[in-house]
N, C-alpha and C. Protein backbone atom coordinates (compact mmCIF):
# COMPACT_ATOMS: atom_id res chain seq x y z
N UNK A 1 0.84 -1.18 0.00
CA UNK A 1 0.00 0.00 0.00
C UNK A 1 0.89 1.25 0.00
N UNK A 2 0.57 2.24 -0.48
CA UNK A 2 1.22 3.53 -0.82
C UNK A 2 0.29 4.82 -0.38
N UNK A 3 0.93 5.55 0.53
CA UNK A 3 0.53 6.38 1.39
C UNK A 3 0.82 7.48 0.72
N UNK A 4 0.64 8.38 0.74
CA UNK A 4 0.94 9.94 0.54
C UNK A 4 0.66 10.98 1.55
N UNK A 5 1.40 11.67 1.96
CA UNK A 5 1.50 13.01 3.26
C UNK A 5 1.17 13.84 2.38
N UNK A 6 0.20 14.79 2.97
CA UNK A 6 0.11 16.30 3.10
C UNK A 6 1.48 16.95 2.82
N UNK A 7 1.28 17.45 1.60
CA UNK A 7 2.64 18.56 1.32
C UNK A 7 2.44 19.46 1.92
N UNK A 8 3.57 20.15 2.91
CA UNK A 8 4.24 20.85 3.67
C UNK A 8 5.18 21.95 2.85
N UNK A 9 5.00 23.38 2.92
CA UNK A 9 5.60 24.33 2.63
C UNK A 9 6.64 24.96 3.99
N UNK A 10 7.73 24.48 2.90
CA UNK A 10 8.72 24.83 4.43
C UNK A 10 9.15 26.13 4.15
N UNK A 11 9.20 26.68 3.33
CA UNK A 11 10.01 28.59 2.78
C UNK A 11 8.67 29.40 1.69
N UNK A 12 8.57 30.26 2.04
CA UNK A 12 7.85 30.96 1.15
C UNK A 12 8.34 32.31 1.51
N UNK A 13 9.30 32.80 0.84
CA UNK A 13 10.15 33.98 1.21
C UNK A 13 9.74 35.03 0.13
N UNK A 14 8.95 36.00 0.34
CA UNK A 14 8.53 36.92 -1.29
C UNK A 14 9.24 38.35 -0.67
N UNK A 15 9.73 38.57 -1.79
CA UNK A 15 10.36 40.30 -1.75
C UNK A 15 10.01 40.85 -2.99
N UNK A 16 9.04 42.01 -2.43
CA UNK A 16 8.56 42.18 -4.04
C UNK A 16 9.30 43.56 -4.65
N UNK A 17 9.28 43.41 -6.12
CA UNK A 17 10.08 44.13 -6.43
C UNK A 17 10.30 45.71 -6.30
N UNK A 18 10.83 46.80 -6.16
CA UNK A 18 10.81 48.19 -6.18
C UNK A 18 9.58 48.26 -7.11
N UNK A 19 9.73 48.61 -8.16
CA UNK A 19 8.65 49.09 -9.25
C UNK A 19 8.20 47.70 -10.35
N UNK A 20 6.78 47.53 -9.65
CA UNK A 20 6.01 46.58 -10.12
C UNK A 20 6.01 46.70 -11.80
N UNK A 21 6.07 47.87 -12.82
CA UNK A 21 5.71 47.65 -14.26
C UNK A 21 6.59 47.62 -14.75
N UNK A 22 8.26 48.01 -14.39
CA UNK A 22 9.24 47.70 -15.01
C UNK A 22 9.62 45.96 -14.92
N UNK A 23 9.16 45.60 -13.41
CA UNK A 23 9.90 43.94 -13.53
C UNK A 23 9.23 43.00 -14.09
N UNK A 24 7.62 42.90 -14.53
CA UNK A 24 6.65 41.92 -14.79
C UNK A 24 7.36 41.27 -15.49
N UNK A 25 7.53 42.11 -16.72
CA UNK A 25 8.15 40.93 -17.96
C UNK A 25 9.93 40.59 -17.83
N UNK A 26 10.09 40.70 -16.86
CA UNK A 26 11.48 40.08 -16.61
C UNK A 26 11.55 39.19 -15.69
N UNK A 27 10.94 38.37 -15.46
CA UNK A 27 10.78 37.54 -14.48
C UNK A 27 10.99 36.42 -14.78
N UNK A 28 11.95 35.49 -14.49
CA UNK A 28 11.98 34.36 -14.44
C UNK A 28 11.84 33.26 -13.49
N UNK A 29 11.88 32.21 -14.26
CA UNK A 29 11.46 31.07 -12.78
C UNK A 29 12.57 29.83 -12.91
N UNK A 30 13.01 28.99 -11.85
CA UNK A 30 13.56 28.04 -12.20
C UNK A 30 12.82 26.87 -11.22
N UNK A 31 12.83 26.03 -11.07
CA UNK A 31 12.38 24.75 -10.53
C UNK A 31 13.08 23.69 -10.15
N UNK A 32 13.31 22.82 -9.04
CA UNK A 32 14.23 21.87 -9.21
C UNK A 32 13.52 20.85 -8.13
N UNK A 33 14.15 19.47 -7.99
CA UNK A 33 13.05 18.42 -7.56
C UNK A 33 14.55 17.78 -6.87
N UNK A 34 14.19 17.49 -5.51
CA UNK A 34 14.95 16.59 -4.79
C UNK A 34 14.73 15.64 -3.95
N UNK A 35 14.89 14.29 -4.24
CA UNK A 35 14.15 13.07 -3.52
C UNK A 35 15.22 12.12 -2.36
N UNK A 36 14.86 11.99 -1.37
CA UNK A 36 16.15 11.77 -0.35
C UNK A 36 14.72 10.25 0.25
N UNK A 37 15.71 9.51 0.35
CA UNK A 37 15.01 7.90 0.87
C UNK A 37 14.73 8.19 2.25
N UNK A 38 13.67 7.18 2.73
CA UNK A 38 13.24 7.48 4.45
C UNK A 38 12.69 5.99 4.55
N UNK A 39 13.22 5.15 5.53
CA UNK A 39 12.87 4.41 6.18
C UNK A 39 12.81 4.22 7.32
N UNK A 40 11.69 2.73 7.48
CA UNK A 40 11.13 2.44 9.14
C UNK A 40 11.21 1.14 9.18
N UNK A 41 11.14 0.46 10.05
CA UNK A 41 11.20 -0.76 10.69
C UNK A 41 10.23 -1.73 9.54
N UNK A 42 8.88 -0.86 9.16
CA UNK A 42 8.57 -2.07 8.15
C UNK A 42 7.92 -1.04 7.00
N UNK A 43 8.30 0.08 6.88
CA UNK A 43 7.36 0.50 5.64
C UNK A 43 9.39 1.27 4.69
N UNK A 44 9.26 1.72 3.97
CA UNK A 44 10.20 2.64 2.95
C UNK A 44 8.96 3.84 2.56
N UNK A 45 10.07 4.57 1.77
CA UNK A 45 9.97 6.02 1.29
C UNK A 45 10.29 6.72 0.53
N UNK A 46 9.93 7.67 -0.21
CA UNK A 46 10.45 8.94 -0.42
C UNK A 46 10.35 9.75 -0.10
N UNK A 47 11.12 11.27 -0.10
CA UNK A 47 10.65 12.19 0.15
C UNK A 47 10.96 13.42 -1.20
N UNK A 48 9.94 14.21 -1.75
CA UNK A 48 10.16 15.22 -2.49
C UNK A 48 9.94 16.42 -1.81
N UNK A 49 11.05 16.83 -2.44
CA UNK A 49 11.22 18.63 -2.28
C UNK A 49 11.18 19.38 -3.69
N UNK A 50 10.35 20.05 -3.44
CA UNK A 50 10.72 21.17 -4.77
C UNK A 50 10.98 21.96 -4.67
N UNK A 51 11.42 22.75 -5.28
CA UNK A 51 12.17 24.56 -4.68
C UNK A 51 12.24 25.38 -5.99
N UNK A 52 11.07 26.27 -5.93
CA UNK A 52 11.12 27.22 -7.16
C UNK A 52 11.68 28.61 -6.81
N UNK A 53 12.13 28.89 -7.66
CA UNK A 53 13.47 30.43 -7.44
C UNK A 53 12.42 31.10 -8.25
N UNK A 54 11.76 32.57 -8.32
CA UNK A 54 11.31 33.80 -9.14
C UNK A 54 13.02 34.82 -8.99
N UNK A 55 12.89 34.55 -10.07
CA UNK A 55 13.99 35.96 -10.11
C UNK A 55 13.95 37.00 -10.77
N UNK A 56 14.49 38.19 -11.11
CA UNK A 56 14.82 39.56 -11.54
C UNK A 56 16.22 39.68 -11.46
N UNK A 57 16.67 39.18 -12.59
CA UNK A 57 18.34 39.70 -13.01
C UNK A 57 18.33 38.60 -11.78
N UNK A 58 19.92 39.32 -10.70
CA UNK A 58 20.38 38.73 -9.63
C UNK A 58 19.60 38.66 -8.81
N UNK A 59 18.43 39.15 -8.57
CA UNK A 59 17.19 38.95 -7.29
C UNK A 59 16.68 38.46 -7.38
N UNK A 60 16.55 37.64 -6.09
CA UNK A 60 15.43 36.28 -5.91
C UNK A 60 13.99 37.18 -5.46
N UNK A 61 13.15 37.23 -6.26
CA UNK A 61 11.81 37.46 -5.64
C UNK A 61 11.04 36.67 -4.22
N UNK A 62 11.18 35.52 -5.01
CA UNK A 62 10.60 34.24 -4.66
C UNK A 62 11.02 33.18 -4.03
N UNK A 63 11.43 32.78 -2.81
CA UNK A 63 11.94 31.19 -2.89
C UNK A 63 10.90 30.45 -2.43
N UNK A 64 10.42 29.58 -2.93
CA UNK A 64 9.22 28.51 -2.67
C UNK A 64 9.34 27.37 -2.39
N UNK A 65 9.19 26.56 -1.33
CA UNK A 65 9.89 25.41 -1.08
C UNK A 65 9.11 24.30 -0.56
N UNK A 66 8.27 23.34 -1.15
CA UNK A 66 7.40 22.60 -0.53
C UNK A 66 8.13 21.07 -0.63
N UNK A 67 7.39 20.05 0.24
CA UNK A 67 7.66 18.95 0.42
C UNK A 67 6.75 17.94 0.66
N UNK A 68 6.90 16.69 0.49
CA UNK A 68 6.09 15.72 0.23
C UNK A 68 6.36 14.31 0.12
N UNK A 69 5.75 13.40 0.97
CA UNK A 69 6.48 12.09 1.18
C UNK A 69 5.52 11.04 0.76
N UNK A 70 6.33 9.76 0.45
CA UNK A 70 5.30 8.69 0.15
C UNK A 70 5.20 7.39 1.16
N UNK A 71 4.94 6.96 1.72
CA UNK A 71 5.12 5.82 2.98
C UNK A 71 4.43 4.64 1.94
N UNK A 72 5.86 3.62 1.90
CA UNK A 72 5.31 2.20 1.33
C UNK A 72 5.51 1.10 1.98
N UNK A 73 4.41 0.17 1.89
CA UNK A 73 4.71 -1.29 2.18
C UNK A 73 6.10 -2.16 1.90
N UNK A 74 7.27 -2.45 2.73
CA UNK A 74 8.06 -2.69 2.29
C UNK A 74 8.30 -4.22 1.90
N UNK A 75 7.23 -4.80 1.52
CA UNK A 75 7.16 -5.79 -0.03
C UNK A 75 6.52 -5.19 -1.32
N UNK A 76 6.04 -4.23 -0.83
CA UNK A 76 5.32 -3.50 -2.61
C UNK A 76 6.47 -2.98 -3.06
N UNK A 77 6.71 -3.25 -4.46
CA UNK A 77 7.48 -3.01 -5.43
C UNK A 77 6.99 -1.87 -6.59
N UNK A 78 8.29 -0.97 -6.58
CA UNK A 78 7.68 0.28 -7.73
C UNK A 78 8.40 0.01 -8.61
N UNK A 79 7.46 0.41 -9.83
CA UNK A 79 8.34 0.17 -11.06
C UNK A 79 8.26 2.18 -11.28
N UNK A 80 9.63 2.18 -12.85
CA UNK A 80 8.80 3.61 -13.17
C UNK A 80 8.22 4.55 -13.48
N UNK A 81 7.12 3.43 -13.77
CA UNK A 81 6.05 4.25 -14.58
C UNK A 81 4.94 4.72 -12.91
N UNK A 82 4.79 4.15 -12.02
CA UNK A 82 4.23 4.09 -10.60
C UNK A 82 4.85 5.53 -10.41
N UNK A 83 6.13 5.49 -10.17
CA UNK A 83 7.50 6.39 -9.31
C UNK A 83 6.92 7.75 -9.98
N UNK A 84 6.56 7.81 -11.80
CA UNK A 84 6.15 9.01 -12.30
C UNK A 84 5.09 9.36 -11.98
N UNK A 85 4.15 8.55 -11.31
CA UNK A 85 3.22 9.28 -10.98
C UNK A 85 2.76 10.08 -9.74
N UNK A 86 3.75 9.24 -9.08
CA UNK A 86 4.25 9.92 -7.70
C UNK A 86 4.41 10.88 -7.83
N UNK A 87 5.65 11.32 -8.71
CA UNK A 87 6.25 12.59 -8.43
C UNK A 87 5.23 13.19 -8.96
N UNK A 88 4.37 13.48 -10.11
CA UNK A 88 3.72 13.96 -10.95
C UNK A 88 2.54 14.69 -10.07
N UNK A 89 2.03 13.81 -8.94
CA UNK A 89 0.94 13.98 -7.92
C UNK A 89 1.22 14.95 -6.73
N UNK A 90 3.00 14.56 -6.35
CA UNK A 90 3.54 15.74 -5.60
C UNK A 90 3.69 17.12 -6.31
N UNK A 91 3.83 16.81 -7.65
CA UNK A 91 4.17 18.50 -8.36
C UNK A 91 2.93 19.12 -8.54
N UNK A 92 2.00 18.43 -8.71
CA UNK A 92 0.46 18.81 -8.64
C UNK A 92 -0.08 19.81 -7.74
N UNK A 93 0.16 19.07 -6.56
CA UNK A 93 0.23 19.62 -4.94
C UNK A 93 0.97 20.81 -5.09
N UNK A 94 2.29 20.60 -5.18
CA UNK A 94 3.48 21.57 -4.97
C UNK A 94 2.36 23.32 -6.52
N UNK A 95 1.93 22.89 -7.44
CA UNK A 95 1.07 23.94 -8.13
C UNK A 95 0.24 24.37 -7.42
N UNK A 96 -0.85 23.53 -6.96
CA UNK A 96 -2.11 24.09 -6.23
C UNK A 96 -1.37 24.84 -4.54
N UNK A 97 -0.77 24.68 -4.31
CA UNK A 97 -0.69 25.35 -3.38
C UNK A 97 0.10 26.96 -3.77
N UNK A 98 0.72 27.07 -4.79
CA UNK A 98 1.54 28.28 -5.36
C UNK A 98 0.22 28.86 -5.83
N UNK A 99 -0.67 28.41 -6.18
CA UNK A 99 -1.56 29.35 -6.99
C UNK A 99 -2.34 29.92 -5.87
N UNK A 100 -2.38 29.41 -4.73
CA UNK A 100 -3.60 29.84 -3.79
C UNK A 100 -2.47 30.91 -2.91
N UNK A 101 -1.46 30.81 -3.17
CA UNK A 101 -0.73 31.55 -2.26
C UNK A 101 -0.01 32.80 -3.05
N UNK A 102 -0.30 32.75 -4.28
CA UNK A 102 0.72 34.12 -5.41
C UNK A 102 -0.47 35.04 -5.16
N UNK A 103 -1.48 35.16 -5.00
CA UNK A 103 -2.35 36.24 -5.18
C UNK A 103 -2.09 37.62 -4.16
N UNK A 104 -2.11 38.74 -4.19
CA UNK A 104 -1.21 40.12 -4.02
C UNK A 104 0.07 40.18 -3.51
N UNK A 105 0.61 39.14 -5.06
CA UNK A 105 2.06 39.18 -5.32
C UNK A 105 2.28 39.93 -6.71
N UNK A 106 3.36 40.40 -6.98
CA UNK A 106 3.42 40.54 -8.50
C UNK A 106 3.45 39.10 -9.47
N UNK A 107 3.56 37.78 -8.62
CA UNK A 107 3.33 37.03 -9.52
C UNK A 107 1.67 35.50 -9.54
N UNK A 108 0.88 36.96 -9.25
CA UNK A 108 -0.59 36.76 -9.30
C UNK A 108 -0.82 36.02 -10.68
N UNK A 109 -0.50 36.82 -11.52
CA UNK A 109 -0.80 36.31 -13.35
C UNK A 109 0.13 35.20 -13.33
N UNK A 110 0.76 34.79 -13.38
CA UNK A 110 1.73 33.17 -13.18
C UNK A 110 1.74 31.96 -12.50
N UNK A 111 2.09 31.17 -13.67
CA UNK A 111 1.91 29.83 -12.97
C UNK A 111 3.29 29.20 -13.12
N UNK A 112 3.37 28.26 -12.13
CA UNK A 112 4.40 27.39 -12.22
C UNK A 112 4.97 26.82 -13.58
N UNK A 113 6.44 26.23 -14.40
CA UNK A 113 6.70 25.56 -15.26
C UNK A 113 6.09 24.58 -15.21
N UNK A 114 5.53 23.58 -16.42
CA UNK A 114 5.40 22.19 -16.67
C UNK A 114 6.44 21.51 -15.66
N UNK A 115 6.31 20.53 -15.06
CA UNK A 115 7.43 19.31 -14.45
C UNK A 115 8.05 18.85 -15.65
N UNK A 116 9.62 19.45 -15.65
CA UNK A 116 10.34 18.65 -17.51
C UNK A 116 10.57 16.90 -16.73
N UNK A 117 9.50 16.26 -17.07
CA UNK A 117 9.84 14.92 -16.93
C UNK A 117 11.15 14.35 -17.54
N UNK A 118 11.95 14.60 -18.96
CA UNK A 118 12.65 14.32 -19.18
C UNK A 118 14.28 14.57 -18.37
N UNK A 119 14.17 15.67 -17.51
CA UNK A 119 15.26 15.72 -16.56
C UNK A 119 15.02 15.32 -15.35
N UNK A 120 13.94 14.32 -14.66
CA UNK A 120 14.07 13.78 -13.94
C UNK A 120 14.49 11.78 -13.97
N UNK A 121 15.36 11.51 -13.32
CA UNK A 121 16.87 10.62 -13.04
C UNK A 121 15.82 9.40 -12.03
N UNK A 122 14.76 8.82 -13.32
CA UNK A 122 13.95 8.00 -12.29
C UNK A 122 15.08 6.57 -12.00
N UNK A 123 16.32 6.12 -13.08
CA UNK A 123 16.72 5.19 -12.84
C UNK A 123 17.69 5.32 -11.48
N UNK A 124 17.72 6.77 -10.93
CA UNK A 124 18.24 6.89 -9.82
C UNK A 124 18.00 7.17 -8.47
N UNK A 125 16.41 7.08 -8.56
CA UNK A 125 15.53 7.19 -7.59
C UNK A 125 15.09 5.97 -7.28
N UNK A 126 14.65 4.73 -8.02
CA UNK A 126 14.14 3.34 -7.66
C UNK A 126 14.96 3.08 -7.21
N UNK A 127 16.52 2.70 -6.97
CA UNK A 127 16.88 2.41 -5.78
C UNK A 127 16.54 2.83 -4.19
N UNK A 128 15.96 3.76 -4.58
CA UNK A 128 15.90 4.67 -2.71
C UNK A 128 14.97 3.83 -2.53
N UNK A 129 14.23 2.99 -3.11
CA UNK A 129 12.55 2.16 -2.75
C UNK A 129 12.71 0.77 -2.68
N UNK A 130 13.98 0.23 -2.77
CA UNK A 130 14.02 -1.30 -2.87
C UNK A 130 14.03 -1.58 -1.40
């Protein structure tokens, strides 16, 4: 059986910019995904972190930092097409909660990047689950 926790926002640091109409359209975003193993006496784990940067030139607007774990039966076996949907369900989470929380920010009109599935390293994550 495969559990899923309540994602947890551990940083939500906003500094908004001096002059709101010069920075709109300079804004960028970056995204990054980090999965660290967690075990117990009889279940395994993952845990995801995501951490989105808003920036302006050298200024961080934004640091956004949520997290999210999976608690498994430790005879259930993931393959990784399972593992993608995991993460896929945490990045979900990790959106809906940015959208309910950008509103009287300057980055109200914005949404998070797509998850680039292709740069996530699933053949290096199924080990953390054996």
């Amino acid at each position: 059986m495969i559990e899923q926790t309540e994602l947890i926002i551990t940083e939500w640091n906003y500094q908004p910019p001096l002059n709101y109409n010069e920075a709109e359209d300079k804004i960028l975003s970056f995204t990054s995904l980090d999965v660290m193993k967690k075990r117990a006496p009889t279940k395994k784990g993952i845990a995801c972190r995501f951490t989105c940067q808003f920036v302006i030139g050298h200024t961080t607007i934004l640091e956004y930092v949520g997290e999210d774990s999976y608690v498994i039966d430790l005879p259930d076996v993931i393959d990784k097409r399972e593992l993608l949907i995991m993460i896929r369900n945490s990045y979900s989470k990790f959106q809906e909660k940015f959208d309910l929380r950008k509103f009287g920010t300057i980055l109200q009109g914005r949404t998070l990047a797509p998850l680039d599935e292709s740069q996530i390293g699933l053949d290096s994550i199924l080990p953390l689950l054996v």
